[in-house]
Protein backbone atom coordinates (compact mmCIF):
# COMPACT_ATOMS: atom_id res chain seq x y z
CA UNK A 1 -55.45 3.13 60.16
CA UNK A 2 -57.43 3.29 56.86
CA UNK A 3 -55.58 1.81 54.37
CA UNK A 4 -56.49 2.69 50.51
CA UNK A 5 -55.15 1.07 46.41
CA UNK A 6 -54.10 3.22 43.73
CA UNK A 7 -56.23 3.30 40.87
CA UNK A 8 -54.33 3.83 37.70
CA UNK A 9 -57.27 3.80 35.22
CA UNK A 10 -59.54 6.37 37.02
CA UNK A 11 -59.01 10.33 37.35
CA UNK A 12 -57.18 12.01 40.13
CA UNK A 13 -60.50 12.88 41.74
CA UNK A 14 -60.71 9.15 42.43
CA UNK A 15 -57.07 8.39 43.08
CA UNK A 16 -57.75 6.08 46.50
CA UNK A 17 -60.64 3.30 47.34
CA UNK A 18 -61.65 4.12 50.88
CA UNK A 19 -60.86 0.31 51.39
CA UNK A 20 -59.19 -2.58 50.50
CA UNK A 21 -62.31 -4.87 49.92
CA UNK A 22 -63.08 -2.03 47.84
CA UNK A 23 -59.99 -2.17 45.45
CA UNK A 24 -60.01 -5.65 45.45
CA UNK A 25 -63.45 -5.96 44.30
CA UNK A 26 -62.36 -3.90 41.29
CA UNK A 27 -59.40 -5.46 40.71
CA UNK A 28 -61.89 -8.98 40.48
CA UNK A 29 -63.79 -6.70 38.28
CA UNK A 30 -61.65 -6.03 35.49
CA UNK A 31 -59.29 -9.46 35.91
CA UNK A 32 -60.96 -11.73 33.16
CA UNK A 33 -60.60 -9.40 30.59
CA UNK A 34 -56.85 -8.67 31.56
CA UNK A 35 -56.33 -12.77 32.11
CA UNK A 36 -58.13 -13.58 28.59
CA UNK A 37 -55.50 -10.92 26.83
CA UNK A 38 -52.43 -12.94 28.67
CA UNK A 39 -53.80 -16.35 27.72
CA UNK A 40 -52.56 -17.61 24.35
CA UNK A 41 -55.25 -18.84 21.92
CA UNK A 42 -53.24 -21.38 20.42
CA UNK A 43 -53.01 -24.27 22.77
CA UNK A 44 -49.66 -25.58 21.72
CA UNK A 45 -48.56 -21.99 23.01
CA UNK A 46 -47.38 -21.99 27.37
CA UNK A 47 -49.04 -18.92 29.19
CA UNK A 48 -46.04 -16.32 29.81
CA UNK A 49 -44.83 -15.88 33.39
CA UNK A 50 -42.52 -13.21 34.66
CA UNK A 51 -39.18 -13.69 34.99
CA UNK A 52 -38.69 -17.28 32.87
CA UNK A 53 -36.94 -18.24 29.41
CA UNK A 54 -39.70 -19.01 26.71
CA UNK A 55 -40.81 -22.53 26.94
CA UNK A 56 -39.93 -24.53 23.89
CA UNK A 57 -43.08 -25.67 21.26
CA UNK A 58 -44.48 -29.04 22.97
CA UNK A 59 -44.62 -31.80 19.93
CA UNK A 60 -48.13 -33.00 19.12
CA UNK A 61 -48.70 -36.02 21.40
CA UNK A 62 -51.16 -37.36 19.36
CA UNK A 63 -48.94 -40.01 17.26
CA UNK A 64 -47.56 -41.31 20.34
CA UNK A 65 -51.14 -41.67 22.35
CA UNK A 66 -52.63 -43.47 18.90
CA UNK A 67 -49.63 -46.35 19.21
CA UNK A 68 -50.30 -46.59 23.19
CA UNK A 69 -53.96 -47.10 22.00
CA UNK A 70 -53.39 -49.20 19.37
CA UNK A 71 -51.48 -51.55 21.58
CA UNK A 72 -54.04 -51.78 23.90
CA UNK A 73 -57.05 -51.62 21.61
CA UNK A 74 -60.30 -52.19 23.55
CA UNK A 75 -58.73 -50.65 27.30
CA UNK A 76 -59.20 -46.95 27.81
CA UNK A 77 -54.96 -45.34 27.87
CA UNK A 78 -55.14 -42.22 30.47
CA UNK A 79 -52.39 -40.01 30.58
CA UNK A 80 -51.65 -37.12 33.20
CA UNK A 81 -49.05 -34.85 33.25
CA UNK A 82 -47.41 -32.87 36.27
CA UNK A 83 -44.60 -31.42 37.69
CA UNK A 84 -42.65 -34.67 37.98
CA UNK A 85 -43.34 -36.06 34.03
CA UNK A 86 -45.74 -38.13 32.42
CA UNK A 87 -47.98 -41.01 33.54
CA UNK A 88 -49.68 -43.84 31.50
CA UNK A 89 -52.44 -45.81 32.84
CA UNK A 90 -54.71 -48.85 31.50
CA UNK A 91 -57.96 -48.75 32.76
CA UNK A 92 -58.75 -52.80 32.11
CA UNK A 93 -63.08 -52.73 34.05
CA UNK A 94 -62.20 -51.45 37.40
CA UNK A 95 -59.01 -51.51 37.92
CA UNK A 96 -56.56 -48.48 37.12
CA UNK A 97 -52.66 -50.01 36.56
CA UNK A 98 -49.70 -47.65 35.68
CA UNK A 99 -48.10 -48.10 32.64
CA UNK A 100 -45.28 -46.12 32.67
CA UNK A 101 -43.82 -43.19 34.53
CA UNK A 102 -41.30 -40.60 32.85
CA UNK A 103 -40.10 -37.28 32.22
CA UNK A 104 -42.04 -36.81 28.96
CA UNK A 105 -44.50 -38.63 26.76
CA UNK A 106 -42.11 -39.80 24.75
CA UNK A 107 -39.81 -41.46 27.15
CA UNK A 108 -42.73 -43.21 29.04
CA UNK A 109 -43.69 -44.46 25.77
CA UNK A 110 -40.13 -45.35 24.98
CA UNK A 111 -40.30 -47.50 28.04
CA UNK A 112 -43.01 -49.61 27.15
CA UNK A 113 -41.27 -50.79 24.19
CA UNK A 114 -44.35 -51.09 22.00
């Protein structure tokens, strides 16, 4: 069995690649340029998915990060973000302790009551 991709961009005479390493390699060719016209430039902007409601704006975390900072003047403030929320950490030498753990930035700073 010889199995073959459809080409849309190329003329009929080249309708098929003779393999699928072949078709794959050209869809690898031309995926950059195709990924850097999804991407938004703005950063504040989420990268669209199929099938999902627009994301909301995400606030400027910056304030927030500046008071953790401030409180803790002189300790490097990490803070990660994943499926599950928001993490703070204080990096005191060393040693790494969590802060705070919450949905959002705001709410794990909330938490630390600063």
């Amino acid at each position: 069995m010889r199995l073959a991709a459809r080409s849309a961009e190329i003329g009929a005479e080249f309708a098929f690649w003779p393999s699928v390493e072949l078709a794959v390699a050209r869809c690898v060719e031309y995926l950059d340029s195709h990924l850097l016209a999804t991407v938004p430039r703005e950063p504040d902007r989420p990268v669209p998915a199929p099938q999902t409601a627009p994301s909301p704006p995400l606030p400027d975390p910056t304030a927030l990060l500046r008071r953790v900072g401030r409180h803790y003047a002189g300790h490097p403030v990490v803070a990660s973000f994943d499926r599950t929320g928001c993490r703070l950490w204080l990096t005191e030498g060393a040693v790494v302790r969590p802060l705070a753990h919450a949905p959002t930035l705001n709410a794990a700073v909330s938490t630390l009551r600063l």
